[in-house]
C-alpha atoms as a PDB file:
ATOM      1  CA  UNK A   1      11.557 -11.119  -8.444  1.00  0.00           C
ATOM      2  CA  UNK A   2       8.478 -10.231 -10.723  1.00  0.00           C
ATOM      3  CA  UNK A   3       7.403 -12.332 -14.064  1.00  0.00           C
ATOM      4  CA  UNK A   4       9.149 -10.807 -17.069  1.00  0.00           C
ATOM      5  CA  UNK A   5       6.012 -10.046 -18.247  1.00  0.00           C
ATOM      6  CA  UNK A   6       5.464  -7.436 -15.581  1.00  0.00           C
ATOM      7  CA  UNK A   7       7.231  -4.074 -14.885  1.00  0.00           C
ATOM      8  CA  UNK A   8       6.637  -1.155 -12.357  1.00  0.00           C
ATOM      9  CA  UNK A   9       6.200   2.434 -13.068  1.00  0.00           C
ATOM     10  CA  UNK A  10       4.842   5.546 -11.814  1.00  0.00           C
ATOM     11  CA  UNK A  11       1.069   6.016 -11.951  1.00  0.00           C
ATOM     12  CA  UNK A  12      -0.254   8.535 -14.281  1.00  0.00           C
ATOM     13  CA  UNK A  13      -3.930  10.124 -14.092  1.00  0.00           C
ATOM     14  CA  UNK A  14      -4.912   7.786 -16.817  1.00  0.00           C
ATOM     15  CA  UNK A  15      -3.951   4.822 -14.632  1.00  0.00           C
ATOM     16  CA  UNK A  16      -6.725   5.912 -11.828  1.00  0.00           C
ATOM     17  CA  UNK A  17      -9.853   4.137 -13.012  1.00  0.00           C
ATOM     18  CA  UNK A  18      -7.438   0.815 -12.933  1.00  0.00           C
ATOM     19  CA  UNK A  19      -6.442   2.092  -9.363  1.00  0.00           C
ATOM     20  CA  UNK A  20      -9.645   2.383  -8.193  1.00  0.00           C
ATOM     21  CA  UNK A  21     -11.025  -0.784  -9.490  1.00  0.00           C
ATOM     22  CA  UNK A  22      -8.106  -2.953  -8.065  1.00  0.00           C
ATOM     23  CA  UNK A  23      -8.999  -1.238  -4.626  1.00  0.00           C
ATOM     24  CA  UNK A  24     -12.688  -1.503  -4.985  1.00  0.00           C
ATOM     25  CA  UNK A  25     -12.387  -5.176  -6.057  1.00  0.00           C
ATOM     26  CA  UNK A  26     -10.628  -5.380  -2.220  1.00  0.00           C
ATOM     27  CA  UNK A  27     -13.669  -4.268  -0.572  1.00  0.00           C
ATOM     28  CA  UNK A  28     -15.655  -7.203  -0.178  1.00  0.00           C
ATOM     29  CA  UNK A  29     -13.136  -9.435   1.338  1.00  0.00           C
ATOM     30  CA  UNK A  30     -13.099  -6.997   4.584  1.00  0.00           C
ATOM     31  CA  UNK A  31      -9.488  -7.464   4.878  1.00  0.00           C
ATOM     32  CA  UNK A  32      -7.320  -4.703   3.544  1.00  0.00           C
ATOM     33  CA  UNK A  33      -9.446  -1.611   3.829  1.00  0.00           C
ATOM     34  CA  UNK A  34     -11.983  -0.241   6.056  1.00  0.00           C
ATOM     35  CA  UNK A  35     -13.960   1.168   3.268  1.00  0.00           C
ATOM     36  CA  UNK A  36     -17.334  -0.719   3.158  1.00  0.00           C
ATOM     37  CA  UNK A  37     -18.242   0.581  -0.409  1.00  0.00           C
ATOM     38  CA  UNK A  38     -17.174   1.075  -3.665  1.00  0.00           C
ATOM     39  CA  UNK A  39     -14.976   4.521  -3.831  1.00  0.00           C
ATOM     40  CA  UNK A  40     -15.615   6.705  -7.215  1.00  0.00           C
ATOM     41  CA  UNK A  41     -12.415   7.630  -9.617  1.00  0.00           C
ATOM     42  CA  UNK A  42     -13.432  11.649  -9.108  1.00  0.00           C
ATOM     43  CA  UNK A  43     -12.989  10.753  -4.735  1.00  0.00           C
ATOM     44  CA  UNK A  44      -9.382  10.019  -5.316  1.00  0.00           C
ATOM     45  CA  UNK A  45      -8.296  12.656  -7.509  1.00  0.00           C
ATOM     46  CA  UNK A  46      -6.985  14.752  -4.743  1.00  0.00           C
ATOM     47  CA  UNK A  47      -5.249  11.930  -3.322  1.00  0.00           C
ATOM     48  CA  UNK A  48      -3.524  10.985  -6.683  1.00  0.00           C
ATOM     49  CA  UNK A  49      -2.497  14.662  -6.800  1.00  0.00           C
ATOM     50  CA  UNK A  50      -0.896  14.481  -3.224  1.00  0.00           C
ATOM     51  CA  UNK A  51       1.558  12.078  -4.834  1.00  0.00           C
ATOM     52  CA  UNK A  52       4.864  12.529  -6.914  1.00  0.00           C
ATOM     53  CA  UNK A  53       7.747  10.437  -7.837  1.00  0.00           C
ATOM     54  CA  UNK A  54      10.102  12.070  -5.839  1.00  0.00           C
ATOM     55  CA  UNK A  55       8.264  12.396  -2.440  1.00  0.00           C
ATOM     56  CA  UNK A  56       5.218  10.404  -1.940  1.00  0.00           C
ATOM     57  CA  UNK A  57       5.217   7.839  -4.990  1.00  0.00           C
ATOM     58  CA  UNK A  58       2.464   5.956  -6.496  1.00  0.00           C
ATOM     59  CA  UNK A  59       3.550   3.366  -8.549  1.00  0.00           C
ATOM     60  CA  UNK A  60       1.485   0.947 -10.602  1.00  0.00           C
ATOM     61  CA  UNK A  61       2.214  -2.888 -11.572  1.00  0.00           C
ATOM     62  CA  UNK A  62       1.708  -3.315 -15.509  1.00  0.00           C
ATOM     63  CA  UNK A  63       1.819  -6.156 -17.720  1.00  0.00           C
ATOM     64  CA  UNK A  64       3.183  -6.417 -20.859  1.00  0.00           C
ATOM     65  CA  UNK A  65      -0.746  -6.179 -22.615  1.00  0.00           C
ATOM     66  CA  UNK A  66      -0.490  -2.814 -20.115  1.00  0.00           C
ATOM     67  CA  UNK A  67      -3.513  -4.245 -17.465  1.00  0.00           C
ATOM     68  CA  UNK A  68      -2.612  -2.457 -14.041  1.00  0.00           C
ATOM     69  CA  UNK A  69      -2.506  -5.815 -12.025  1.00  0.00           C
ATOM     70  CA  UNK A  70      -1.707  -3.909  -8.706  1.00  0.00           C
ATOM     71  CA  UNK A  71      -0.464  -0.493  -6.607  1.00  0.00           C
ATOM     72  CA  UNK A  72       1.710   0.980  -4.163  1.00  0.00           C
ATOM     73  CA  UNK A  73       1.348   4.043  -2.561  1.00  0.00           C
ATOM     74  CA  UNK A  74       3.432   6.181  -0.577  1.00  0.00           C
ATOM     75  CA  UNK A  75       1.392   8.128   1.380  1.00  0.00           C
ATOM     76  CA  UNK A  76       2.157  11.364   4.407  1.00  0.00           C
ATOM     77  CA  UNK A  77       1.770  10.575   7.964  1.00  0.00           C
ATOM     78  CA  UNK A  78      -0.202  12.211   9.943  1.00  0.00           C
ATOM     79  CA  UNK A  79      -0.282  15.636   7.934  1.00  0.00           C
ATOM     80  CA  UNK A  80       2.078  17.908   9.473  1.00  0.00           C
ATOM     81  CA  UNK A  81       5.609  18.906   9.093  1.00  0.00           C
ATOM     82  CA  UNK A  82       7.199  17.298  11.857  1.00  0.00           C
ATOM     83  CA  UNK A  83       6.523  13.451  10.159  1.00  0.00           C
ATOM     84  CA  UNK A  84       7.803  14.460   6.521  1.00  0.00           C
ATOM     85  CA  UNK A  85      10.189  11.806   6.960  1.00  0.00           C
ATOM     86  CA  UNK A  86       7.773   8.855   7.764  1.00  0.00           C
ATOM     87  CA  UNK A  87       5.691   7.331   4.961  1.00  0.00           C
ATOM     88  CA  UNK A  88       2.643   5.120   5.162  1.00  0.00           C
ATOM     89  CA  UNK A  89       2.734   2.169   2.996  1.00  0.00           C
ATOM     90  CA  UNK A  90      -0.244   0.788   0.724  1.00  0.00           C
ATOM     91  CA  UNK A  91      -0.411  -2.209  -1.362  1.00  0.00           C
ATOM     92  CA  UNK A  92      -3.369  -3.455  -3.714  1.00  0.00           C
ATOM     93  CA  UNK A  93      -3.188  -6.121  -6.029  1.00  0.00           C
ATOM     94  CA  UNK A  94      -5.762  -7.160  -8.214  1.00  0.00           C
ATOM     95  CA  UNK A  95      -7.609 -10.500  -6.517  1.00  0.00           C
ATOM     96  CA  UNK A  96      -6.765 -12.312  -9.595  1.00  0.00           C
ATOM     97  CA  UNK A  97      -3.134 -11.370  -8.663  1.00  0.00           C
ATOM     98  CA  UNK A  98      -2.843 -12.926  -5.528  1.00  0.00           C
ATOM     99  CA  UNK A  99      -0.577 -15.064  -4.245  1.00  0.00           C
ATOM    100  CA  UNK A 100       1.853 -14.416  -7.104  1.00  0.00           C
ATOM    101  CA  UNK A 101       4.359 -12.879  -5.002  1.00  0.00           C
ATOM    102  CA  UNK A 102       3.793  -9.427  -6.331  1.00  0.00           C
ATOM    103  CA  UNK A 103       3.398  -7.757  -2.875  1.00  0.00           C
ATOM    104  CA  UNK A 104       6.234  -8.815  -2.181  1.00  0.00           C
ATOM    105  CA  UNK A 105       8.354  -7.646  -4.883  1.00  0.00           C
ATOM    106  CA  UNK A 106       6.461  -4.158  -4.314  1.00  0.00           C
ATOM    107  CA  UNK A 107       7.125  -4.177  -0.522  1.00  0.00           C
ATOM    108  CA  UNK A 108      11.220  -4.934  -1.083  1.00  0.00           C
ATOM    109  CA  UNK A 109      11.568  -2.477  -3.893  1.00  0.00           C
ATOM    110  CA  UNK A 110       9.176   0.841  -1.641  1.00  0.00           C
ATOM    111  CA  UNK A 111      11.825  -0.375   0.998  1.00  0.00           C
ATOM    112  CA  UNK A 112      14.801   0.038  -1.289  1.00  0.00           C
ATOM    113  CA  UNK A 113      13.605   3.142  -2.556  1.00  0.00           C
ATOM    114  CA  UNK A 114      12.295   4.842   0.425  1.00  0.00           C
ATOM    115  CA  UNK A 115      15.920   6.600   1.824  1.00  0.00           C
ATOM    116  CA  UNK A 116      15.866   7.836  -1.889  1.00  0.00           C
ATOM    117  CA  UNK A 117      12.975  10.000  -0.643  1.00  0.00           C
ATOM    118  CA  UNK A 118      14.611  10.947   2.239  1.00  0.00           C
ATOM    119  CA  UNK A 119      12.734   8.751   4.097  1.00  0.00           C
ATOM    120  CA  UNK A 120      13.672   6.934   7.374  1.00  0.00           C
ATOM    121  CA  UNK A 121      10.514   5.609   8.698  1.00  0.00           C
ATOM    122  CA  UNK A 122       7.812   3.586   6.773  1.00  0.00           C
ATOM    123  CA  UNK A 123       4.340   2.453   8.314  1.00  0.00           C
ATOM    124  CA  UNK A 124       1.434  -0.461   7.256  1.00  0.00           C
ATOM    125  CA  UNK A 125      -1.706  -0.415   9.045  1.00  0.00           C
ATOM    126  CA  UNK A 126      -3.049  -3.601   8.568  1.00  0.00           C
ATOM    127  CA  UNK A 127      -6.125  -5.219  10.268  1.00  0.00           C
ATOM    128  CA  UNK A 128      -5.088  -7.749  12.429  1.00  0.00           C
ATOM    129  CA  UNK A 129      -6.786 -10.612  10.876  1.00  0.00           C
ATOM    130  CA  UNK A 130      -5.353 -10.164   7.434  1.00  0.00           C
ATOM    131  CA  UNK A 131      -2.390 -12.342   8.234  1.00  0.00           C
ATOM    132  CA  UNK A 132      -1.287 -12.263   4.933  1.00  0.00           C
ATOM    133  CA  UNK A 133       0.069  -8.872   4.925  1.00  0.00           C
ATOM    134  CA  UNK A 134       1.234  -8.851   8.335  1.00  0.00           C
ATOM    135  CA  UNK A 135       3.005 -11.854   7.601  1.00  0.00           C
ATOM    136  CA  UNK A 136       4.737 -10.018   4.321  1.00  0.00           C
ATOM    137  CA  UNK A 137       5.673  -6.955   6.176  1.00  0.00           C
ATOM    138  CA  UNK A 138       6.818  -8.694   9.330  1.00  0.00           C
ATOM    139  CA  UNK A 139       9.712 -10.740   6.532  1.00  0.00           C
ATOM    140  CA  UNK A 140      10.840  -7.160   5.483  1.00  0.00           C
ATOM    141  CA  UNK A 141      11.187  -6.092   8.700  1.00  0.00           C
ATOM    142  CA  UNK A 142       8.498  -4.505   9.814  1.00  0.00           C
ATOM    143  CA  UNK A 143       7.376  -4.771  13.793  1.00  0.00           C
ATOM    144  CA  UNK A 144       4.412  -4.198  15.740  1.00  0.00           C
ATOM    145  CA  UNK A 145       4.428  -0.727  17.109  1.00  0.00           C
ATOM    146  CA  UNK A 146       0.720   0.143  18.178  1.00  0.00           C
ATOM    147  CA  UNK A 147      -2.896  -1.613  18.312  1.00  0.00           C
ATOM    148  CA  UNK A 148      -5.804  -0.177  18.309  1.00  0.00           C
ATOM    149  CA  UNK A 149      -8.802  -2.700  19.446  1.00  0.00           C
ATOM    150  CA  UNK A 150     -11.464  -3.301  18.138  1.00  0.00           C
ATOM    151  CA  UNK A 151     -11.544   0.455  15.698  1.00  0.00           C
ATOM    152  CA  UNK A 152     -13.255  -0.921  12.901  1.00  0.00           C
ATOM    153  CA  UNK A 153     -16.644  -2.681  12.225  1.00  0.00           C
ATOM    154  CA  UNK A 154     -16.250  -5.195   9.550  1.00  0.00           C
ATOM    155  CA  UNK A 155     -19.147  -7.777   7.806  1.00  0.00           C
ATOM    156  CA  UNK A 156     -20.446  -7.180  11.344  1.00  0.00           C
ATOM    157  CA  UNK A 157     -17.328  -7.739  13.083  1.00  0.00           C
ATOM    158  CA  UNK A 158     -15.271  -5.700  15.578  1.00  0.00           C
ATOM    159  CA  UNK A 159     -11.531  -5.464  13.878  1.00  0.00           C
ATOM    160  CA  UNK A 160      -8.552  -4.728  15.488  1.00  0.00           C
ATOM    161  CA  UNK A 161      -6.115  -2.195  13.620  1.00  0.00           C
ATOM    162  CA  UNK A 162      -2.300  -3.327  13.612  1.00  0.00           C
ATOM    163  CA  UNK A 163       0.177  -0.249  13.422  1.00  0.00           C
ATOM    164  CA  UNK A 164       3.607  -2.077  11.797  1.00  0.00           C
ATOM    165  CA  UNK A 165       6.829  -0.353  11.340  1.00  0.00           C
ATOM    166  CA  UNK A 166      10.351   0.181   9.809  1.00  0.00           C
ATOM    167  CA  UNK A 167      12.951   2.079  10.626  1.00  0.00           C
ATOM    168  CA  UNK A 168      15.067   2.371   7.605  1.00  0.00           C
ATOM    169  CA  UNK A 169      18.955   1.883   8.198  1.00  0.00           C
ATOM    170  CA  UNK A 170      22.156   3.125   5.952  1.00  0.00           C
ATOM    171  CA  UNK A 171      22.140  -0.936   5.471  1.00  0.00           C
ATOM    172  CA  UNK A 172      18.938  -0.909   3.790  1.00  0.00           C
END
């Protein structure tokens, strides 16, 4: 359950410098993205365009003064034809957002929503020290299916990458 104050709806182009700054303010933490610098709004246009509401969603987290507090993505495995029923799932909040329950409500609704899509499979990659999120998508669910040691280089640190997933059920 979200604050009344807050509803979700799909991201328009307008929304993507509020995108982009959630995600950038994620950076320096080194915990939810392997990007070590600040991404530019004109880098993600082609990535906003690979989403739609009825096949790879993005969906943004407003308040009722409209401030974008945080994002979910849907976004296409792997690229080829064979996986067009397995989604990748992304989730940025704003840091000020935290620990509001917010990712949570985002997670359980992309789950809800995802056979919808005519999806039946739904990924996280998340780094294995950011037991936040692993923690979030392991009470939906998800499961540890790969990991990759040691991929990613970090504030100086060698980072594990956790591959979590869901297979989605009639029941869910």
């Amino acid at each position: 359950m979200i604050p009344s104050d807050l509803f979700l709806r799909d991201a328009t182009i307008t929304d993507l410098d509020s995108i982009v700054a959630i995600y950038n303010a994620n950076i320096p933490q080194n915990v939810a993205t392997g990007d070590t610098d600040a991404i530019t709004v004109e880098s993600r246009r082609q990535w906003f365009a690979d989403h739609g509401p009825d096949t790879y969603p993005l969906w943004v987290l407003v308040t009722e003064h409209k401030q974008i507090v945080g994002w979910l993505g849907f976004q296409r495995f792997y690229g080829r034809p064979a996986y067009h029923r397995t989604a990748e799932l992304s989730i940025y909040l704003d840091p000020l957002w935290h620990h509001r329950g917010l990712g949570q409500y985002l997670l359980k609704t992309a789950i809800a929503k995802a056979p919808q899509l005519g999806l039946k499979t739904l990924l996280g990659y998340i780094f294995a020290h950011n037991q936040p999120s692993i923690r979030l998508f392991q009470r939906h669910g998800f499961e540890q299916w790969g990991l990759l040691p040691k991929v990613a280089e970090l504030g100086g640190q060698e980072r594990d990458l956790l591959i979590l997933g869901l297979r989605l059920t009639t029941s869910q």
